[in-house]
N, C-alpha and C. Protein backbone atom coordinates (compact mmCIF):
# COMPACT_ATOMS: atom_id res chain seq x y z
N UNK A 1 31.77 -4.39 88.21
CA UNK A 1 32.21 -4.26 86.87
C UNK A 1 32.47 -2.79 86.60
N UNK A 2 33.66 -2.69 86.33
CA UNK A 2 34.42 -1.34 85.54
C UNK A 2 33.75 -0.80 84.01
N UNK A 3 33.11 0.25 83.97
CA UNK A 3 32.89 0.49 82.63
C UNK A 3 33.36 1.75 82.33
N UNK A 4 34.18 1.81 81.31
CA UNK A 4 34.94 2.74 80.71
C UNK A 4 34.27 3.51 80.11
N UNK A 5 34.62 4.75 80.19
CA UNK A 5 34.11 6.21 79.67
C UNK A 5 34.04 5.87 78.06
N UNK A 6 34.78 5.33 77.62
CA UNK A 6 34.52 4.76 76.11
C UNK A 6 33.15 3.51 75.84
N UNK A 7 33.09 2.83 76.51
CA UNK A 7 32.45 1.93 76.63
C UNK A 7 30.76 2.84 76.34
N UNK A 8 30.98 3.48 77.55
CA UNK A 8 29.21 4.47 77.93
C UNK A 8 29.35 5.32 76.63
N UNK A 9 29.94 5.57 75.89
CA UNK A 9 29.68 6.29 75.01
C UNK A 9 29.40 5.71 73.68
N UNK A 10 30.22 4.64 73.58
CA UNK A 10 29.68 3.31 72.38
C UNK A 10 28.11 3.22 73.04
N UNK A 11 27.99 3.06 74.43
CA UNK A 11 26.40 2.38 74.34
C UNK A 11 25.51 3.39 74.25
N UNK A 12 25.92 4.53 74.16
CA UNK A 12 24.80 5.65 74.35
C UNK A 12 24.68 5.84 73.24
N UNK A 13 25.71 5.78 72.28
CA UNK A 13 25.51 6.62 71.18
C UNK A 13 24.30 5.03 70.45
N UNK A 14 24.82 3.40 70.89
CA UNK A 14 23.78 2.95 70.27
C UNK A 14 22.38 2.56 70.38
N UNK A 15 21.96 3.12 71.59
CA UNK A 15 20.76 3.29 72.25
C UNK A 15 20.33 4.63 71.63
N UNK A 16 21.04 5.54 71.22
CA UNK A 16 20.47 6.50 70.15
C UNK A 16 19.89 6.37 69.15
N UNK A 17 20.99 5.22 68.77
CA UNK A 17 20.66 5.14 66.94
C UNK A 17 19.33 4.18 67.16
N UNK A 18 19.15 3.05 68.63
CA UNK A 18 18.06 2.09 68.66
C UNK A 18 16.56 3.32 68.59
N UNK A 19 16.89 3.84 69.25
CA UNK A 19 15.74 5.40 68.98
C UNK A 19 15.66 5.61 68.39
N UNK A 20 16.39 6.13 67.24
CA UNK A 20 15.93 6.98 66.37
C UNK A 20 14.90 5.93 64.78
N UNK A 21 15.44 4.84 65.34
CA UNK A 21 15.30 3.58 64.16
C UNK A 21 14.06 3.39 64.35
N UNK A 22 13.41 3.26 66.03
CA UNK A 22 12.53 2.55 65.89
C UNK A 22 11.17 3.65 65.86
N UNK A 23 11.59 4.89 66.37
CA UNK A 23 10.73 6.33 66.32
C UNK A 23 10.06 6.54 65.18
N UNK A 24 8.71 6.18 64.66
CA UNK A 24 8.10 7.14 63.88
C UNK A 24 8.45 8.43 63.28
N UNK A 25 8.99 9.38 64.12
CA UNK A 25 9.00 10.87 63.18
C UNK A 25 10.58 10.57 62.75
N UNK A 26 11.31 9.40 62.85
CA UNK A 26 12.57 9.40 62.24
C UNK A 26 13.25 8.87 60.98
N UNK A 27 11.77 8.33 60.09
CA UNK A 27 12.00 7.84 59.09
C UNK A 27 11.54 8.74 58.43
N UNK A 28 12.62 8.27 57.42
CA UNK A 28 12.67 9.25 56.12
C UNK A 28 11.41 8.89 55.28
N UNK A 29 11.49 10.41 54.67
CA UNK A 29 10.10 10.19 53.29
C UNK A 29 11.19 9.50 52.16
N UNK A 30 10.10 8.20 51.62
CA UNK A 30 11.06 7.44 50.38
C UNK A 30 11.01 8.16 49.21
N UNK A 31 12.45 8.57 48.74
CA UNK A 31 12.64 9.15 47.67
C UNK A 31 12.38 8.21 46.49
N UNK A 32 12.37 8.96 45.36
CA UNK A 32 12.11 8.25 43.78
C UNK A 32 12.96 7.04 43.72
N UNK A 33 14.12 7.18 44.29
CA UNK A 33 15.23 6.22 44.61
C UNK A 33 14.96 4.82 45.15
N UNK A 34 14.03 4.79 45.88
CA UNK A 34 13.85 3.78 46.77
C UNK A 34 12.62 3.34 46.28
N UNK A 35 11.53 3.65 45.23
CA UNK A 35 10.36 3.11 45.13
C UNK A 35 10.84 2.18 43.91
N UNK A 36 10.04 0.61 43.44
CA UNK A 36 10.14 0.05 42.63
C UNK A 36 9.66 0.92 41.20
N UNK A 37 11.01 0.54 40.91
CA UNK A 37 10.57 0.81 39.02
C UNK A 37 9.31 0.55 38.82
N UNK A 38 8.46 1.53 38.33
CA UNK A 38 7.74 1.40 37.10
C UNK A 38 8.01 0.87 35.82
N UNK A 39 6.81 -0.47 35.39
CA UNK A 39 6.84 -0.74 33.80
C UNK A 39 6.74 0.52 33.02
N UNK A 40 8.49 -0.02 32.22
CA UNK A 40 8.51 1.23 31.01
C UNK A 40 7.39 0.74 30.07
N UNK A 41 6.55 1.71 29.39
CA UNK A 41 5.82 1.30 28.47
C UNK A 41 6.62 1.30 27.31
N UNK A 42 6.77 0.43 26.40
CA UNK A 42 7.35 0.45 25.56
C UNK A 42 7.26 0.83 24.09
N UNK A 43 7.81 2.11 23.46
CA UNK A 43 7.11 2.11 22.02
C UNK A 43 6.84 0.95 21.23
N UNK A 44 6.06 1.60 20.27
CA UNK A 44 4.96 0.52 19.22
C UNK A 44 6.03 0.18 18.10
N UNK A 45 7.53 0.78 18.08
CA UNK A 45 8.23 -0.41 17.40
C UNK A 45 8.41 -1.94 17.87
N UNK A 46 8.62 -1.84 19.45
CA UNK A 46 8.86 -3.61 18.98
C UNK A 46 7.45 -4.22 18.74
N UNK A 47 6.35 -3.75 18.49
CA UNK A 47 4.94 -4.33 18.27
C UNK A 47 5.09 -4.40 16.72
N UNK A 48 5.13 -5.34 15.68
CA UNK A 48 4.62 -4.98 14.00
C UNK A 48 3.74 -4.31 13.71
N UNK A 49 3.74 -3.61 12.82
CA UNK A 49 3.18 -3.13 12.61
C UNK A 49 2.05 -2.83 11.72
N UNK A 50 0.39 -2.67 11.51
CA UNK A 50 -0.69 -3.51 10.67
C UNK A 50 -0.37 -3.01 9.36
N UNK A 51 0.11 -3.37 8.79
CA UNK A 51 0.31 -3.10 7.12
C UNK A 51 -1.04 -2.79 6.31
N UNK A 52 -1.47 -1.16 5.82
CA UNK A 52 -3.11 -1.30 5.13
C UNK A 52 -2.44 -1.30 3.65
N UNK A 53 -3.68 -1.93 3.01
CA UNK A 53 -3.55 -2.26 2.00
C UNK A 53 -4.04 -0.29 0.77
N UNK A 54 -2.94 -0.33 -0.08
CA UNK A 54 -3.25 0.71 -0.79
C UNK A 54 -3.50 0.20 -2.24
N UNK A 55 -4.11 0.77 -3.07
CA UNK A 55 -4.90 0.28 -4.23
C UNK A 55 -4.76 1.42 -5.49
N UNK A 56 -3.43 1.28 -6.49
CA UNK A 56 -3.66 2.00 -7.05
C UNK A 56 -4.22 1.69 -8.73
N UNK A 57 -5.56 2.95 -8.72
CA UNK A 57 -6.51 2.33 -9.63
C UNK A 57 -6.24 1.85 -11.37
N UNK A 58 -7.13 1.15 -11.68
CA UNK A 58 -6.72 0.64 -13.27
C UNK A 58 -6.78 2.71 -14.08
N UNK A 59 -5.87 1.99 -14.84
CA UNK A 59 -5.69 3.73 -15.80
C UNK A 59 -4.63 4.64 -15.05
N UNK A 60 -4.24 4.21 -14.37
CA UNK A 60 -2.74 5.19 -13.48
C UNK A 60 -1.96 5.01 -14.47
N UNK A 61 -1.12 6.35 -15.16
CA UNK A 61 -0.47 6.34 -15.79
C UNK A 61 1.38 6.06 -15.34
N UNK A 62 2.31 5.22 -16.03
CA UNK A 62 3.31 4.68 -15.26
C UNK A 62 4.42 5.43 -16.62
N UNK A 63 4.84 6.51 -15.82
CA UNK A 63 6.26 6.94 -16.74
C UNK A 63 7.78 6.30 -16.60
N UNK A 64 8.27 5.51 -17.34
CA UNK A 64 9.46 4.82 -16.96
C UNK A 64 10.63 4.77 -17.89
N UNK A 65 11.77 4.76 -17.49
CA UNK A 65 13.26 4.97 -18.66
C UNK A 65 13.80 3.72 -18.81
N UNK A 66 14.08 3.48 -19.60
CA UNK A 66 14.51 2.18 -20.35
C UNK A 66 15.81 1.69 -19.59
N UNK A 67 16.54 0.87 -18.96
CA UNK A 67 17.86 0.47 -18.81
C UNK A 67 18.29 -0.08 -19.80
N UNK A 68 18.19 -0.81 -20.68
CA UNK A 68 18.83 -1.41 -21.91
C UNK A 68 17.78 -1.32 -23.37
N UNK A 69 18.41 -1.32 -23.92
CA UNK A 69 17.89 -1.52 -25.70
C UNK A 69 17.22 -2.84 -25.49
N UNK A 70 16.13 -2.61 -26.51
CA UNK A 70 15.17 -3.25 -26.69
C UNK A 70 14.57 -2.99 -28.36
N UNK A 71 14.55 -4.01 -29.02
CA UNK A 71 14.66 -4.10 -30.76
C UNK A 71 13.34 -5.15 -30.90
N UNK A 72 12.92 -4.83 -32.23
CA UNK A 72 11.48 -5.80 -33.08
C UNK A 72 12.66 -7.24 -33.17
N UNK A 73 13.90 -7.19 -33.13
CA UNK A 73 14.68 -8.14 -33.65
C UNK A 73 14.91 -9.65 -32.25
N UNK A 74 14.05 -8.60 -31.05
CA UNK A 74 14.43 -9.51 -29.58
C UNK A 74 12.91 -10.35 -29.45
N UNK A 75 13.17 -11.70 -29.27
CA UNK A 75 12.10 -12.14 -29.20
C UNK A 75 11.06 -12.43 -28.18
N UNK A 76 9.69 -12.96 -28.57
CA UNK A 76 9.01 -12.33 -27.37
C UNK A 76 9.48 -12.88 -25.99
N UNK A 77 8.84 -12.46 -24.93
CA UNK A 77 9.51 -13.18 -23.80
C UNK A 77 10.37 -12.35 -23.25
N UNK A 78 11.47 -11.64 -23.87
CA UNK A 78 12.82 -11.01 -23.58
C UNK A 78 12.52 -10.01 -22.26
N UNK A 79 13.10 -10.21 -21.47
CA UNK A 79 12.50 -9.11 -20.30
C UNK A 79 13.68 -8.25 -20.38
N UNK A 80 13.30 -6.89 -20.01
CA UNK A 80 14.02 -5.31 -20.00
C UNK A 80 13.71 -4.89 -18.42
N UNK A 81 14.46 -4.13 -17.98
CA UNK A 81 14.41 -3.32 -17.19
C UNK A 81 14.43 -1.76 -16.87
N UNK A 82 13.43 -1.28 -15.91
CA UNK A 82 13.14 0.49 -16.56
C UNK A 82 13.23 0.64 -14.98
N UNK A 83 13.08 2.33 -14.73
CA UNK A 83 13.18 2.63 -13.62
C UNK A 83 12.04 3.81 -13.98
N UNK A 84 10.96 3.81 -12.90
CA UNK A 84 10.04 4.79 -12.61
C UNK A 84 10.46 6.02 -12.40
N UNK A 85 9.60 7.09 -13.36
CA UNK A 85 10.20 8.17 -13.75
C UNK A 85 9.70 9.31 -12.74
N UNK A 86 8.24 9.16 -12.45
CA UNK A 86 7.70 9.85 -11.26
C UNK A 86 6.93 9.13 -10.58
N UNK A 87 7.02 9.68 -9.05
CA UNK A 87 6.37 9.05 -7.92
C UNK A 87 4.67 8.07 -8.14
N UNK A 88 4.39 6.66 -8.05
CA UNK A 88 3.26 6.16 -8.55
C UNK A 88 2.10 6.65 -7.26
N UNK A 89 1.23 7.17 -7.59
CA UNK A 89 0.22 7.75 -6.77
C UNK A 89 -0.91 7.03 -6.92
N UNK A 90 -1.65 6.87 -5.46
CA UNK A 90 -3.12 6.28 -5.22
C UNK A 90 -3.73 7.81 -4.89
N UNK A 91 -4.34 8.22 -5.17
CA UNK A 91 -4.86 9.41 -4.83
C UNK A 91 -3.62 10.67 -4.64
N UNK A 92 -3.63 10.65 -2.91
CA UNK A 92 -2.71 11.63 -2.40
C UNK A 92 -1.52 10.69 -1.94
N UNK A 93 -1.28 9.50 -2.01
CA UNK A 93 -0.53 8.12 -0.99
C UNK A 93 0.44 8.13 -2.31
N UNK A 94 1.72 8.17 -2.06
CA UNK A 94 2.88 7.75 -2.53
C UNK A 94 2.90 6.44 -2.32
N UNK A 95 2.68 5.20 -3.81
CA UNK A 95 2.62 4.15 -3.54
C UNK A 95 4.22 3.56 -4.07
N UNK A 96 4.49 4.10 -4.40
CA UNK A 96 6.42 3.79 -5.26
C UNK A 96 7.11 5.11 -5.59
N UNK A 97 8.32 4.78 -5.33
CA UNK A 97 8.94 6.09 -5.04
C UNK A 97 9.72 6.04 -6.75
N UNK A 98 9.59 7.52 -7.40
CA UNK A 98 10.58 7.91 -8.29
C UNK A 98 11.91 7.24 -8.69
N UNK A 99 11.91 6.48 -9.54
CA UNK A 99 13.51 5.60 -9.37
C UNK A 99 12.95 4.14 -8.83
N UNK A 100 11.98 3.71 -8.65
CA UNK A 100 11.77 2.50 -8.27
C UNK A 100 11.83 1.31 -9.69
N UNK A 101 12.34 0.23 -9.04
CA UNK A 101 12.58 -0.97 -10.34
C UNK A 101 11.23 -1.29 -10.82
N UNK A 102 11.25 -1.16 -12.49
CA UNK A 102 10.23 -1.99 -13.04
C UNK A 102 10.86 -2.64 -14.14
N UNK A 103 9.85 -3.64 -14.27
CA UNK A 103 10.33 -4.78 -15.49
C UNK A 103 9.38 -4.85 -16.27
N UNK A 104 9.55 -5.47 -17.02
CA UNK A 104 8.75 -5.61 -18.40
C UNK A 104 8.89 -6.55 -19.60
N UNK A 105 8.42 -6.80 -20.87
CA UNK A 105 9.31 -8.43 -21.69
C UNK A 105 8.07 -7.88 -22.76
N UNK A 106 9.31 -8.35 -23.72
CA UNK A 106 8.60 -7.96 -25.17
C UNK A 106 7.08 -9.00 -25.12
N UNK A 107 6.44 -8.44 -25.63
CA UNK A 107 5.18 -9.18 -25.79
C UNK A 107 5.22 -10.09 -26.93
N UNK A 108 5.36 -8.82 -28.25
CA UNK A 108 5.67 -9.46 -29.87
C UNK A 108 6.66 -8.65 -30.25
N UNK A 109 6.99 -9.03 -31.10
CA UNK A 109 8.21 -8.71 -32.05
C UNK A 109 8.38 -9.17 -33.72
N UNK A 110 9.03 -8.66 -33.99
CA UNK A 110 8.87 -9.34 -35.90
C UNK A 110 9.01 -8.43 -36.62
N UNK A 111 9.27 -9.25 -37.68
CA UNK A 111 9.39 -8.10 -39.51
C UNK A 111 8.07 -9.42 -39.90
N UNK A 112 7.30 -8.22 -40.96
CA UNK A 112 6.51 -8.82 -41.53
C UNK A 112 6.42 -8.01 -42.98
N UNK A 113 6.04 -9.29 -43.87
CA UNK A 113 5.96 -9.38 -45.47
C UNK A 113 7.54 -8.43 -46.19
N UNK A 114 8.16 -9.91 -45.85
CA UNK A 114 9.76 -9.88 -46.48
C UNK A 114 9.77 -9.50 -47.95
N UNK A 115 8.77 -8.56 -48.71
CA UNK A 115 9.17 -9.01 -50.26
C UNK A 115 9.69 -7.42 -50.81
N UNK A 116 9.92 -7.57 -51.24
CA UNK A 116 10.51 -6.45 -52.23
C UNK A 116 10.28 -5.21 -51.90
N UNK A 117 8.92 -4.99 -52.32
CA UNK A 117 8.58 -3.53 -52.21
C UNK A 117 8.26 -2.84 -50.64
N UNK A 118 7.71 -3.53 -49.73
CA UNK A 118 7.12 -3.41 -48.86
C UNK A 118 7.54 -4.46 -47.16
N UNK A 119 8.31 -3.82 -46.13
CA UNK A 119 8.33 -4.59 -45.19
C UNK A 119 7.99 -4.03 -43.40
N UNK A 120 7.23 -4.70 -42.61
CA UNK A 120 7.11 -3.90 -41.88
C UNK A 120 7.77 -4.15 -40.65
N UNK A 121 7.98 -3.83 -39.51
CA UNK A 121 8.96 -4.19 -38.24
C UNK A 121 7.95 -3.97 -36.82
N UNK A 122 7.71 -4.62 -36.36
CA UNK A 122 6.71 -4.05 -34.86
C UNK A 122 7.59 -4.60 -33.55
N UNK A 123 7.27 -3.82 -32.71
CA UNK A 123 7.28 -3.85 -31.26
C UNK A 123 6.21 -3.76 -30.88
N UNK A 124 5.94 -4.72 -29.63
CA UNK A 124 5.31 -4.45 -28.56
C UNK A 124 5.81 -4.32 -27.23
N UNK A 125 5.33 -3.90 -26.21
CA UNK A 125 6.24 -4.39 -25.00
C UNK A 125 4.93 -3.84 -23.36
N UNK A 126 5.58 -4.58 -22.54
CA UNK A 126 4.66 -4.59 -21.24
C UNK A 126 5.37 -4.80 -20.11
N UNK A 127 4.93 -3.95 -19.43
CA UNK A 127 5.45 -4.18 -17.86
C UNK A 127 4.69 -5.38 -17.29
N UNK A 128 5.17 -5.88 -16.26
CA UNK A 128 5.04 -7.32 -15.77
C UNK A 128 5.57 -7.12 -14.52
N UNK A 129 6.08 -6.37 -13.57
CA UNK A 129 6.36 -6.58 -12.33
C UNK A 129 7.10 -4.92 -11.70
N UNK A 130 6.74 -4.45 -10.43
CA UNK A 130 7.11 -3.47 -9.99
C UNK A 130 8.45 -4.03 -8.23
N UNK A 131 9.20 -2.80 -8.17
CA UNK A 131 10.00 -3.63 -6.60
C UNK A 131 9.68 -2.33 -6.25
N UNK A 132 8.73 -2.55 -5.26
CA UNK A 132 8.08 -1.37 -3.86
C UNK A 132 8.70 -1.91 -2.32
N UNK A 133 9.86 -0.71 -1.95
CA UNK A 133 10.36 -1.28 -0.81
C UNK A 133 10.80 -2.72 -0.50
N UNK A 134 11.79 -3.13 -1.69
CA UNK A 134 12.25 -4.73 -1.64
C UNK A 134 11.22 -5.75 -1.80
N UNK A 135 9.85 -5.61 -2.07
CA UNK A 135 8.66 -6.36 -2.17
C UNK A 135 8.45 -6.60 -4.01
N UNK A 136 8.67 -7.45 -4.57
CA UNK A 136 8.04 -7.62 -6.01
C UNK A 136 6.38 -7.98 -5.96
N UNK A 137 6.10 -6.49 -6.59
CA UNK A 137 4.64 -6.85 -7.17
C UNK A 137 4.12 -7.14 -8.34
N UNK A 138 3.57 -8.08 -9.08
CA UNK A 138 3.13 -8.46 -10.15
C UNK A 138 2.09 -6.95 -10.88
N UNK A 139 2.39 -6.44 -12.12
CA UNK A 139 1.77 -5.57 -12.43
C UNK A 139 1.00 -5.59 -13.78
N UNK A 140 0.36 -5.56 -14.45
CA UNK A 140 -0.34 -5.66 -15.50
C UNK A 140 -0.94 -4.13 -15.84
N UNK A 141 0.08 -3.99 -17.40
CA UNK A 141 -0.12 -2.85 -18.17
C UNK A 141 -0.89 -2.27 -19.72
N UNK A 142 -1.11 -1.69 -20.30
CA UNK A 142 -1.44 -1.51 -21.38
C UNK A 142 -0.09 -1.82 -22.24
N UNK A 143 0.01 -1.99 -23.41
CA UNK A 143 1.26 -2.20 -23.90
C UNK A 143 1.83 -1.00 -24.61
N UNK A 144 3.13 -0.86 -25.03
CA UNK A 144 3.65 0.06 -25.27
C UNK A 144 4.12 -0.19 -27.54
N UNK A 145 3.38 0.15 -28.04
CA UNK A 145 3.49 -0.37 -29.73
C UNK A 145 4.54 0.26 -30.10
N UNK A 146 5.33 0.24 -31.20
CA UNK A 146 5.72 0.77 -32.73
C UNK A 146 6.17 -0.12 -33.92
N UNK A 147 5.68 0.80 -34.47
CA UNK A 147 5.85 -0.08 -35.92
C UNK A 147 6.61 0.82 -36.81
N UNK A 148 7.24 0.20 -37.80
CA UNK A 148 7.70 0.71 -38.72
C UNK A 148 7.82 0.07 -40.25
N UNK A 149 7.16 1.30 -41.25
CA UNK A 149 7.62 0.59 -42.46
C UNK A 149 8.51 1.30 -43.39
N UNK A 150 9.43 -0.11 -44.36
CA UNK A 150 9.98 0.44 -45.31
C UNK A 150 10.06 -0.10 -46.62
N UNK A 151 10.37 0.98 -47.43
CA UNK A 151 9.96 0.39 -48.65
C UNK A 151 11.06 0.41 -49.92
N UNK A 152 10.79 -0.65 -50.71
CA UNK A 152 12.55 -1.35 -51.62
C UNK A 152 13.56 -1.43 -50.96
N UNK A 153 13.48 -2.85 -50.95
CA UNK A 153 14.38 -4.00 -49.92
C UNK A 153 15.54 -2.87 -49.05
N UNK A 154 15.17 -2.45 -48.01
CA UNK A 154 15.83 -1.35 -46.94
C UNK A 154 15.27 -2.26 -45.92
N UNK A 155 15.77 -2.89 -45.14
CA UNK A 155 15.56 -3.31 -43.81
C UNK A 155 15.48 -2.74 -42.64
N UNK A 156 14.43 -2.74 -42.28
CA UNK A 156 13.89 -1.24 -40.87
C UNK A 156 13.73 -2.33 -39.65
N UNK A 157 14.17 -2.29 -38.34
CA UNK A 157 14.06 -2.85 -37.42
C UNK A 157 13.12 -1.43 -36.29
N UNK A 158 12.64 -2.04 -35.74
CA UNK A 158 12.25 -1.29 -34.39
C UNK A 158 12.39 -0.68 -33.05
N UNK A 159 13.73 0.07 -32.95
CA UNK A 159 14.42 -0.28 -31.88
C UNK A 159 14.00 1.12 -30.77
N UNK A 160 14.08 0.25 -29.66
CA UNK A 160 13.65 1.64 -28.55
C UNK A 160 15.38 1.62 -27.56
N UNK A 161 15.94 2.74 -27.78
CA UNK A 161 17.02 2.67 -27.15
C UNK A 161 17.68 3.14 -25.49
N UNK A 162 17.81 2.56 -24.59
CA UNK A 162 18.45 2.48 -23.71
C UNK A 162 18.54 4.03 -23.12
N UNK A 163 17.43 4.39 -21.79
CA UNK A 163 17.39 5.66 -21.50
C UNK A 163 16.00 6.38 -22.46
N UNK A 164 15.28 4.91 -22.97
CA UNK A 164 13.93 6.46 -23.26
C UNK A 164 12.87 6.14 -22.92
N UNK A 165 12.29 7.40 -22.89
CA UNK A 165 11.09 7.36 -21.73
C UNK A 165 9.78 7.00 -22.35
N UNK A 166 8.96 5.80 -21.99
CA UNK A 166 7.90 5.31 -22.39
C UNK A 166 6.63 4.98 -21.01
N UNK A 167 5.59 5.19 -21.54
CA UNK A 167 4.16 5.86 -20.96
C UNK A 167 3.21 4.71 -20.92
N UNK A 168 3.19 3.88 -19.87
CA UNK A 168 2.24 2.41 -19.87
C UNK A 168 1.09 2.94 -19.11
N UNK A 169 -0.40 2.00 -19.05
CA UNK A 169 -1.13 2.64 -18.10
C UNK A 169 -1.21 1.10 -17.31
N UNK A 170 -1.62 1.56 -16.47
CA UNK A 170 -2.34 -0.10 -15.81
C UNK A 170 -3.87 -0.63 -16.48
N UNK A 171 -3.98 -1.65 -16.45
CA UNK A 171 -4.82 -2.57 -16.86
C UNK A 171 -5.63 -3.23 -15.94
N UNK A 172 -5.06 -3.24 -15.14
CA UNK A 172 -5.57 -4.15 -13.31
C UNK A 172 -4.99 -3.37 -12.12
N UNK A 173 -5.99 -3.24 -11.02
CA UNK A 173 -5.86 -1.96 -10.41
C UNK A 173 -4.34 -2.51 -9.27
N UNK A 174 -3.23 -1.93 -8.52
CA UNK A 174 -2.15 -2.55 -8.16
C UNK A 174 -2.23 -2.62 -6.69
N UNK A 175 -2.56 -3.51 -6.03
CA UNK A 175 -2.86 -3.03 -4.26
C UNK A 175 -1.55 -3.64 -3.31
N UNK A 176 -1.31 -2.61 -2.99
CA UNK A 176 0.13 -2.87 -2.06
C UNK A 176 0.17 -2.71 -0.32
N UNK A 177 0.73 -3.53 0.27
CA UNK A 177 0.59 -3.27 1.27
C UNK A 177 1.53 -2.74 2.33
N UNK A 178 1.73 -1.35 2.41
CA UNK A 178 2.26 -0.60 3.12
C UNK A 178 2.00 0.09 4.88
């Protein structure tokens, strides 16, 4: 059998490579490349997250601006809408942010003693619900009064107008969970 100068050199060169493959000092050190992924640990967003409960106490004072008129002439029941005038605080904890929705509904309303000489006009009014981060919380306030009187048949109504700023406290302490 004839073997060609090409031939011996195909087999040498693969009796090389069978060496070098099967040789100990010829394998490579495995780069970062070649080792299995490591579990990514994953941040604590996709985990929920424990919501603590914050508690802000009875007597927190609640400054808020009127969105619409509100009159002794609207009867009770009538709900209004205000927007929180400064940030509601549990201590040092921002529990509702400045500008947050509150509601509220006349409590009473009325003219009293229609006669001649003497008539009087009252408001009351109360908050009834706060929106903390898209969440409605039920709120319970001190109420907000005025009265007015007048005298020889002049008809005085009570009116609080649209944009003014009135001062409720809480009544029941408000616990939210943030």
């Amino acid at each position: 059998m004839v073997v060609s100068p090409m031939n011996r050199l195909v087999g040498a060169l693969l009796t090389a490579l069978c060496v070098l493959a099967i040789s100990p000092s010829s394998q490579a050190e495995p780069s970062a490349l070649d080792e299995a992924p490591a579990k990514e640990e994953k941040p604590d967003t996709d985990k929920p997250k424990e919501k603590k409960a914050i508690t802000v106490p009875t007597g927190t004072a609640m400054m808020v601006k009127t969105a619409n008129e509100v009159s002794s002439d609207d009867k009770p029941g009538r709900r209004f809408s205000a927007t929180l005038q400064a940030n509601l605080l549990a201590g040092d904890e921002v529990v509702a942010k400045a500008g947050s929705q509150v509601y509220g509904q006349v409590v009473s309303s009325g003219k009293v003693g229609r006669g001649i000489v003497v008539q009087h006009s009252n408001l009351v009014l109360g908050l009834t619900d706060i929106n903390i981060d898209g969440t409605m919380y039920p709120i319970q306030t001190g109420s907000f009064s005025e009265n007015s009187t007048s005298v020889i048949l002049r008809r005085q109504t009570v009116v609080v107008p649209a944009g003014s700023i009135l001062e409720f406290r809480l009544t029941q302490p408000l616990t939210v969970k943030k």
